[in-house]
Each structure stands twice: as C-alpha cells, then as structure tokens.
PDB file of N, CA and C in Angstrom:
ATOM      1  N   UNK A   1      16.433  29.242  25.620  1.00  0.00           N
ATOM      2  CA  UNK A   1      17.790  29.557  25.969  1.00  0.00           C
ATOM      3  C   UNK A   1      18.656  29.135  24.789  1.00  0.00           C
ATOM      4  N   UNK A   2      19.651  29.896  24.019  1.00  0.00           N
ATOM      5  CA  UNK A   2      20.118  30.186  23.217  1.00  0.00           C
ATOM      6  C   UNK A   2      21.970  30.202  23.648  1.00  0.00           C
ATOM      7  N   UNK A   3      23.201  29.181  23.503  1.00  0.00           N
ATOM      8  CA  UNK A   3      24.367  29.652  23.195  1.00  0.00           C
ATOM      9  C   UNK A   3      25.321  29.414  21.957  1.00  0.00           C
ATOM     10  N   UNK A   4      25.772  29.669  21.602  1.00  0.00           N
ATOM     11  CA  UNK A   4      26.327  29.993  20.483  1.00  0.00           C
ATOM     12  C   UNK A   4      27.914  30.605  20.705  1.00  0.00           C
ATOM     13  N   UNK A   5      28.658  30.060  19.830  1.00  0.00           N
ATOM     14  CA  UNK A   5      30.250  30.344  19.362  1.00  0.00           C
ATOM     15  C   UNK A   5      30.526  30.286  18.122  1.00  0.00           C
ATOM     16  N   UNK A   6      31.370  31.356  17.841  1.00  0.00           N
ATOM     17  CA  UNK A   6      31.640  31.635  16.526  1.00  0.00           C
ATOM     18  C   UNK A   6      33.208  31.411  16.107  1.00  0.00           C
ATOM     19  N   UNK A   7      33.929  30.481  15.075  1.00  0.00           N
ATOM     20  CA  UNK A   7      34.897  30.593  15.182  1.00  0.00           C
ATOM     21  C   UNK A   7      35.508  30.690  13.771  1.00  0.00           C
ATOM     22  N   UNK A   8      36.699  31.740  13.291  1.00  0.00           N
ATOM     23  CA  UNK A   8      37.332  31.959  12.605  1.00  0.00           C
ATOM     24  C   UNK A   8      38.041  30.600  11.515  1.00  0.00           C
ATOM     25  N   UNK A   9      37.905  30.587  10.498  1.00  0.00           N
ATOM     26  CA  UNK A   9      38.840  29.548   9.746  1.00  0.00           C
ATOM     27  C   UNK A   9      39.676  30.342   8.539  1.00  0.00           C
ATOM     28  N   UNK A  10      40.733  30.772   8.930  1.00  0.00           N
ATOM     29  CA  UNK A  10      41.412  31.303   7.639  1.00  0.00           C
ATOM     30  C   UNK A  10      40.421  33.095   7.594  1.00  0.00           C
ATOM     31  N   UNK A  11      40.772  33.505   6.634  1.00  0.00           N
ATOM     32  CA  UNK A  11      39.648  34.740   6.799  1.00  0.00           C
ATOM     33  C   UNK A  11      38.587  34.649   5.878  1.00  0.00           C
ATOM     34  N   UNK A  12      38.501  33.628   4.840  1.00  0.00           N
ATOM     35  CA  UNK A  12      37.007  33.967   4.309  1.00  0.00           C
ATOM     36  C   UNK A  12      36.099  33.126   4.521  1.00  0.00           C
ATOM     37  N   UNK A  13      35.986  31.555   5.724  1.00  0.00           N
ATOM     38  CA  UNK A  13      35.115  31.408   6.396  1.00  0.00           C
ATOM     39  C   UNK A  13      35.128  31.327   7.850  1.00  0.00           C
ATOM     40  N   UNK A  14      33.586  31.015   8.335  1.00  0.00           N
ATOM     41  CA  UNK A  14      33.764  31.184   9.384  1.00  0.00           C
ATOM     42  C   UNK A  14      32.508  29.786   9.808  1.00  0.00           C
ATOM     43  N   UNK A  15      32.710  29.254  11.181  1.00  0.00           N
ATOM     44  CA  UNK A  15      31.696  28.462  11.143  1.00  0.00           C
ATOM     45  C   UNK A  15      31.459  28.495  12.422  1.00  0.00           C
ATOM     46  N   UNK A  16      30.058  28.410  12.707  1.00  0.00           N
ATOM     47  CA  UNK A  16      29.239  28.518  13.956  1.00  0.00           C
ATOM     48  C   UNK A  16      28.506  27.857  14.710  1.00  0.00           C
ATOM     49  N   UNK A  17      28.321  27.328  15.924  1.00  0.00           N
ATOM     50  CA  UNK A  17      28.156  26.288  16.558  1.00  0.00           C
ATOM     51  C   UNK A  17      26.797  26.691  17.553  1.00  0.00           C
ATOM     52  N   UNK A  18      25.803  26.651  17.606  1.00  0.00           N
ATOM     53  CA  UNK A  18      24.223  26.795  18.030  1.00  0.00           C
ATOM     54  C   UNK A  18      24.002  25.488  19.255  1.00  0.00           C
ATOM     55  N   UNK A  19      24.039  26.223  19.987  1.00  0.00           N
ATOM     56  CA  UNK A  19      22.665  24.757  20.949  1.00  0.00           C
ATOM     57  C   UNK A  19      21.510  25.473  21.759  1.00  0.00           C
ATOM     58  N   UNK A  20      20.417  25.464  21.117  1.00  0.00           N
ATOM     59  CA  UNK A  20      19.375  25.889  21.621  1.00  0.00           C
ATOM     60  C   UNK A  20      18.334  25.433  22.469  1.00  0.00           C
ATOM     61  N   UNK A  21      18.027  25.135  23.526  1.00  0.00           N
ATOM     62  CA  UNK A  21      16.870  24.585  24.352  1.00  0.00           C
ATOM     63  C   UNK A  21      15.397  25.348  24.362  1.00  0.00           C
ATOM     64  N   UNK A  22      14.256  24.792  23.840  1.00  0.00           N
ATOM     65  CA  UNK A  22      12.998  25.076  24.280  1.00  0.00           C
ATOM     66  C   UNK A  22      11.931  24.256  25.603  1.00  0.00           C
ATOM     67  N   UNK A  23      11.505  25.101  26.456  1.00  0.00           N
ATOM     68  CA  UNK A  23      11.235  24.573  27.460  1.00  0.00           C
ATOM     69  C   UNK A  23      12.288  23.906  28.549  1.00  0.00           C
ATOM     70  N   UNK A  24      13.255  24.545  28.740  1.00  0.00           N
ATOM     71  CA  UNK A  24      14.452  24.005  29.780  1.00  0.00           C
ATOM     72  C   UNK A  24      14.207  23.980  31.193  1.00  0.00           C
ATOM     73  N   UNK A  25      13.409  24.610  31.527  1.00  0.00           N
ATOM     74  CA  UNK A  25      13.209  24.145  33.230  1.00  0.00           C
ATOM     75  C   UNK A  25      11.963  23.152  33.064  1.00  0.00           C
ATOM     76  N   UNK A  26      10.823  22.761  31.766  1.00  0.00           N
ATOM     77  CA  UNK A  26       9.863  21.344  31.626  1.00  0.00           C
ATOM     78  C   UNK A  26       8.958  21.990  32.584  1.00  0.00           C
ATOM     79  N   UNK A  27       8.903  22.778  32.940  1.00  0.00           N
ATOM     80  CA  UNK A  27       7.169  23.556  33.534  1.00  0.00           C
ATOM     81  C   UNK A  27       6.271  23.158  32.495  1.00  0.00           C
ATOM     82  N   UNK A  28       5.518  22.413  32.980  1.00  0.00           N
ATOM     83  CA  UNK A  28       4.074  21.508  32.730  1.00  0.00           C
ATOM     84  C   UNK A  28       3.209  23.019  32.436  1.00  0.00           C
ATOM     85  N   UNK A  29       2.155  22.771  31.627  1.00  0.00           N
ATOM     86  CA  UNK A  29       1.267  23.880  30.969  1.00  0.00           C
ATOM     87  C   UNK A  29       0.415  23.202  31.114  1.00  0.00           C
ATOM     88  N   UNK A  30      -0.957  23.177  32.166  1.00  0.00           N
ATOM     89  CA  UNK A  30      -2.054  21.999  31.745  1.00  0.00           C
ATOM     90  C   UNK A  30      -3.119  22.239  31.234  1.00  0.00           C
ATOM     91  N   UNK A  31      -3.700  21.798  30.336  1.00  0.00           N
ATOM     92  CA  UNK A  31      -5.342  22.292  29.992  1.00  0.00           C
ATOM     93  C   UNK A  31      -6.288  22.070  30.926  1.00  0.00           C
ATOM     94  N   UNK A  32      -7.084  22.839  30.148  1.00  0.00           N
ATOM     95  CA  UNK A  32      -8.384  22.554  31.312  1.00  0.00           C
ATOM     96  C   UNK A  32      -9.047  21.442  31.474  1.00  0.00           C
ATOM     97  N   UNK A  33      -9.670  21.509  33.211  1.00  0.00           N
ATOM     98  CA  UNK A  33      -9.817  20.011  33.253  1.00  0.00           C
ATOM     99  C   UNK A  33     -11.250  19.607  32.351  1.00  0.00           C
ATOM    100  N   UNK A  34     -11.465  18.295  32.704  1.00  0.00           N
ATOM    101  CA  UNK A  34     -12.792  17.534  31.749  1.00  0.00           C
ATOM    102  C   UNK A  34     -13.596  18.158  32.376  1.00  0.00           C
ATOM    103  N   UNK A  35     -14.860  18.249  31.701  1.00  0.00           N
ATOM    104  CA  UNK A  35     -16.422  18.817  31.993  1.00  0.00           C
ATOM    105  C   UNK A  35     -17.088  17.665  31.477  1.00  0.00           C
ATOM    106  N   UNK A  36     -17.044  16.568  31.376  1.00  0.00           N
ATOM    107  CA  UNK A  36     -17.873  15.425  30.640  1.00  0.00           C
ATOM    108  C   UNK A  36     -18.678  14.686  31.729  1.00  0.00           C
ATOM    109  N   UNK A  37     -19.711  15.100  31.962  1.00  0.00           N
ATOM    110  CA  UNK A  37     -21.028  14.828  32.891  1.00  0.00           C
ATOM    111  C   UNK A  37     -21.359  14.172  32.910  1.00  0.00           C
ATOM    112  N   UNK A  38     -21.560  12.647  33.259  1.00  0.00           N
ATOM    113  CA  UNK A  38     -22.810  11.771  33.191  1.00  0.00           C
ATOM    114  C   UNK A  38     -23.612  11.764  34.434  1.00  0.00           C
ATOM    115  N   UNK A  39     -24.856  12.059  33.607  1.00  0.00           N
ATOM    116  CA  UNK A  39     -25.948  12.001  34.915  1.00  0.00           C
ATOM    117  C   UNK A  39     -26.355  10.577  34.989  1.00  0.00           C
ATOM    118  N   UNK A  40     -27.043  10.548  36.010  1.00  0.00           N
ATOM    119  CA  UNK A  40     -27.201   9.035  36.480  1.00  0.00           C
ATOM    120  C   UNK A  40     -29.623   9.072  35.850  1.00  0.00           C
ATOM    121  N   UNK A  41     -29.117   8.521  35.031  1.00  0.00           N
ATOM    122  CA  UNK A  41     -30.883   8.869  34.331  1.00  0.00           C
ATOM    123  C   UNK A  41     -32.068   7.818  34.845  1.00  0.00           C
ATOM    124  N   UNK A  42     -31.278   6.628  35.739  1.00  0.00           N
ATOM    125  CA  UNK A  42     -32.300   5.856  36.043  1.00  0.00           C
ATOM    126  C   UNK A  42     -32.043   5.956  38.023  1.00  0.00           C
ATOM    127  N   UNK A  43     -31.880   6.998  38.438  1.00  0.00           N
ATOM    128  CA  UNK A  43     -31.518   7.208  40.112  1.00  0.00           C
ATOM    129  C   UNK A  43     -32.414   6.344  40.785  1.00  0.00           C
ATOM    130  N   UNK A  44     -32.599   5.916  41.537  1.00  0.00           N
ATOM    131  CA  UNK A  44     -33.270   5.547  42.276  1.00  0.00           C
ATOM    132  C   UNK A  44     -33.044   5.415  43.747  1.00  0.00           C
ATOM    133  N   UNK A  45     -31.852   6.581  44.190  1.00  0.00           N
ATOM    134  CA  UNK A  45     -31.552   6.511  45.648  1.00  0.00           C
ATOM    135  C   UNK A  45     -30.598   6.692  45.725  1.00  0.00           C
ATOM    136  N   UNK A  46     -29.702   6.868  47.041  1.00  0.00           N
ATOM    137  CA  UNK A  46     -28.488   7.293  46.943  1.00  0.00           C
ATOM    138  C   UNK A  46     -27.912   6.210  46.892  1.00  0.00           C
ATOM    139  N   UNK A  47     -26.408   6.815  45.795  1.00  0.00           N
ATOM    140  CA  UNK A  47     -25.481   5.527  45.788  1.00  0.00           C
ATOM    141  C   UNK A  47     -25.302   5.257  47.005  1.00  0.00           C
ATOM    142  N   UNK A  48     -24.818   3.666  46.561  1.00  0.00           N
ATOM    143  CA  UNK A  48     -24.062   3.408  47.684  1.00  0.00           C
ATOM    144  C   UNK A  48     -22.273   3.465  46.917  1.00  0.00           C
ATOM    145  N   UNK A  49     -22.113   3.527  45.867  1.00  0.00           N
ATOM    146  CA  UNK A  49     -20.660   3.699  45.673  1.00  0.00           C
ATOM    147  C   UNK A  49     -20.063   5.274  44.860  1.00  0.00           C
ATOM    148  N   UNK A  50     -19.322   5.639  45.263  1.00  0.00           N
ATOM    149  CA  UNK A  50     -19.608   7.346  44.217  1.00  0.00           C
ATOM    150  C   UNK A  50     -19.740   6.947  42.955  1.00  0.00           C
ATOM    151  N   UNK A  51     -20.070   7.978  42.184  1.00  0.00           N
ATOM    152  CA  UNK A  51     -20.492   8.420  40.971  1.00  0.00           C
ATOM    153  C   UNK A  51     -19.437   8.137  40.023  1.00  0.00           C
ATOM    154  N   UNK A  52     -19.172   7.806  38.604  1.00  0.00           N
ATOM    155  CA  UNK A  52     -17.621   7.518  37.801  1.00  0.00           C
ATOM    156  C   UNK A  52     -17.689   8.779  37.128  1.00  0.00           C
ATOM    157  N   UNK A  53     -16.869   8.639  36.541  1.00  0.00           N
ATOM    158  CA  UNK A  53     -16.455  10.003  35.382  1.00  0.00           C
ATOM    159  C   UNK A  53     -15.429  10.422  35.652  1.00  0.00           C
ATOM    160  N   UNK A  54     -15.039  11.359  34.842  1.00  0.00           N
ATOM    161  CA  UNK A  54     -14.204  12.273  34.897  1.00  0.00           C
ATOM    162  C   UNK A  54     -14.040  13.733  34.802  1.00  0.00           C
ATOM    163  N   UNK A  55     -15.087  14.146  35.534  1.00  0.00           N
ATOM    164  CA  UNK A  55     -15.841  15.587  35.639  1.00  0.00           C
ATOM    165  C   UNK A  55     -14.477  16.485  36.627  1.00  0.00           C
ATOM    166  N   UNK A  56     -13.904  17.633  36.498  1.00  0.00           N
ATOM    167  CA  UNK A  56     -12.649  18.039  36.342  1.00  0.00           C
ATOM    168  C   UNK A  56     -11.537  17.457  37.242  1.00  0.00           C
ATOM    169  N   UNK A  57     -10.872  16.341  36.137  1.00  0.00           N
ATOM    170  CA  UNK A  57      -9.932  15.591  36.244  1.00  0.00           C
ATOM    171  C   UNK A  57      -8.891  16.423  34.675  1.00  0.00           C
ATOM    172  N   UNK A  58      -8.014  16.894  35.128  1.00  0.00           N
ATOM    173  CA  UNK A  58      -7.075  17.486  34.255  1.00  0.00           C
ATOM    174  C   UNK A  58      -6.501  16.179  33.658  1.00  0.00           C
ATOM    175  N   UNK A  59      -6.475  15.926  32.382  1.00  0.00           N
ATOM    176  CA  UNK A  59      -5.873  14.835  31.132  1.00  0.00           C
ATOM    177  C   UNK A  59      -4.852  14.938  30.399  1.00  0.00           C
ATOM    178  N   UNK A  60      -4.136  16.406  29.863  1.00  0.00           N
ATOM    179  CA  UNK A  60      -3.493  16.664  28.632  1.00  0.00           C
ATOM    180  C   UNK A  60      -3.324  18.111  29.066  1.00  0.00           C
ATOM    181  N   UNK A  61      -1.655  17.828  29.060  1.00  0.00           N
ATOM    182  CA  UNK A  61      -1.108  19.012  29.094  1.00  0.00           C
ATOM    183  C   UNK A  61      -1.036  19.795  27.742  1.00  0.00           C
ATOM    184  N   UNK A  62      -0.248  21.104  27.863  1.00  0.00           N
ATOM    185  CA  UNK A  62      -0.721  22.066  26.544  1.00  0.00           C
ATOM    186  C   UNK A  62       1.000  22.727  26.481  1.00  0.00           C
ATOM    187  N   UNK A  63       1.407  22.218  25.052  1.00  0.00           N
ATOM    188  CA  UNK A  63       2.763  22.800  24.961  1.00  0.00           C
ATOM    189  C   UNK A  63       3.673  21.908  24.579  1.00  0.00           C
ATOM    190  N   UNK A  64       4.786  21.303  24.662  1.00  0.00           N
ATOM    191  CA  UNK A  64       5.760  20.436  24.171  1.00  0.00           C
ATOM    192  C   UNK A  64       6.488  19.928  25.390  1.00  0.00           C
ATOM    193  N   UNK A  65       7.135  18.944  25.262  1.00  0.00           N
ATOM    194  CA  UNK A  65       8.312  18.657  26.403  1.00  0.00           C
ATOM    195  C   UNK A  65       9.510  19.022  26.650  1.00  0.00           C
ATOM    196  N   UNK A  66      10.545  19.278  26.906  1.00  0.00           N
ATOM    197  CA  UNK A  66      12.210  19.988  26.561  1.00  0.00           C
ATOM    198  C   UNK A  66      12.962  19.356  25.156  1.00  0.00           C
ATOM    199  N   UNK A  67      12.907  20.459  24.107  1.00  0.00           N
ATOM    200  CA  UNK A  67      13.736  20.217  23.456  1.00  0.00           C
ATOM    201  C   UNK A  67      15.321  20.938  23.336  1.00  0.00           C
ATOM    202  N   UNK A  68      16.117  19.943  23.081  1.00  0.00           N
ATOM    203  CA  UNK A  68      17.249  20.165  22.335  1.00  0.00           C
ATOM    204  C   UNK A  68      17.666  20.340  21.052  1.00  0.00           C
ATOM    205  N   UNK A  69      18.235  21.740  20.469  1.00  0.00           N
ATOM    206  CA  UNK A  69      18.624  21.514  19.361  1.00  0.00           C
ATOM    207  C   UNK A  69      19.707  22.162  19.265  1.00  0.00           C
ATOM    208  N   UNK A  70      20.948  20.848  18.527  1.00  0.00           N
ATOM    209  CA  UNK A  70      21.930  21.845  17.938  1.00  0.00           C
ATOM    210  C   UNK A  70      22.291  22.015  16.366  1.00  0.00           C
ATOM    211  N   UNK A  71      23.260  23.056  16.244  1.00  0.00           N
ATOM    212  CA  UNK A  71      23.217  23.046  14.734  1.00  0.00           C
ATOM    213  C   UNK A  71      24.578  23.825  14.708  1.00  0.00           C
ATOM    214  N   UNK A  72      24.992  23.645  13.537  1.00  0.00           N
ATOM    215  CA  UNK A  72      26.670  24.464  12.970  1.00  0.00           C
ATOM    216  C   UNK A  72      26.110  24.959  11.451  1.00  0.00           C
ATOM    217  N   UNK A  73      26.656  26.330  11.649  1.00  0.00           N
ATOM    218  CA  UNK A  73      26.869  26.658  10.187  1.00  0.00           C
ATOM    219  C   UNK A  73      27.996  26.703   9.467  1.00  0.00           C
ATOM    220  N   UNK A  74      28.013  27.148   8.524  1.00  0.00           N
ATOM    221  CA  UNK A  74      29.741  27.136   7.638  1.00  0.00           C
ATOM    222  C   UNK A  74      29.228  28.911   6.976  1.00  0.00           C
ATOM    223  N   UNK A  75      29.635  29.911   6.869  1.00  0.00           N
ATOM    224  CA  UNK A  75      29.296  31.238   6.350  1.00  0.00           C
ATOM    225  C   UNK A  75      30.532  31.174   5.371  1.00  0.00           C
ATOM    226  N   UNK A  76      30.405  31.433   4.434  1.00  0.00           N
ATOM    227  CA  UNK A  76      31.876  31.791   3.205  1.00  0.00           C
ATOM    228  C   UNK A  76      31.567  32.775   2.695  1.00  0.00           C
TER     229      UNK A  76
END
C-alpha cells in the first residue's frame, strides 16, 4: 500500500512526500512443517512416554514482518 502527495514550491520545484507499507495486514506465510524423524533404533516395547521430535511441527515463517517506509523527494 502506497500514498503519496505532491506539493508545489514556487514553479521550478516540487517536493514529494511517499509512505509506503509492505505487508500491512502481517498475514503470517508459514513454511513447511519439519520432517526430521528419529526412529527409536534400540525399541524394545511400547513407550511408556510418547516419542520426542519435531516431526511436522511448523518453525519459521516465510516472508518479512510489516514494514514502514517513508521518503520525500525534492524534483528541480
């Protein structure tokens, strides 16, 4: 999202006033979740406590957070 004003100084400049937002409503983008497996290599029965890991547990979102930017020009 993009606004902007433009304003007259005398007639041969002019200077311009920008405030731009990226990501303004912060909608989260998430990656995909973990696939990192550990098998249990010495089993010997069923747990008695669950299993650890982090087999798809989403970690790290994908994208930036809300930025602000403003800026002015001077045109002559």
């Amino acid at each position: 999202m993009s606004l902007a004003k433009q304003f007259a100084i005398k007639e041969r400049f002019q200077l311009r006033f920008e405030a731009d937002a990226f990501n303004i409503f912060n909608q989260p983008d998430f990656d995909a979740p973990n696939n990192n497996v550990t098998f249990f290599p010495y089993y010997s029965g069923p747990p008695s406590i669950p299993p650890q890991g982090s087999l798809g547990i989403i970690q790290h979102t994908i994208g930036s957070p809300r930025f602000l930017q403003l800026s002015l020009h001077l045109f002559f």
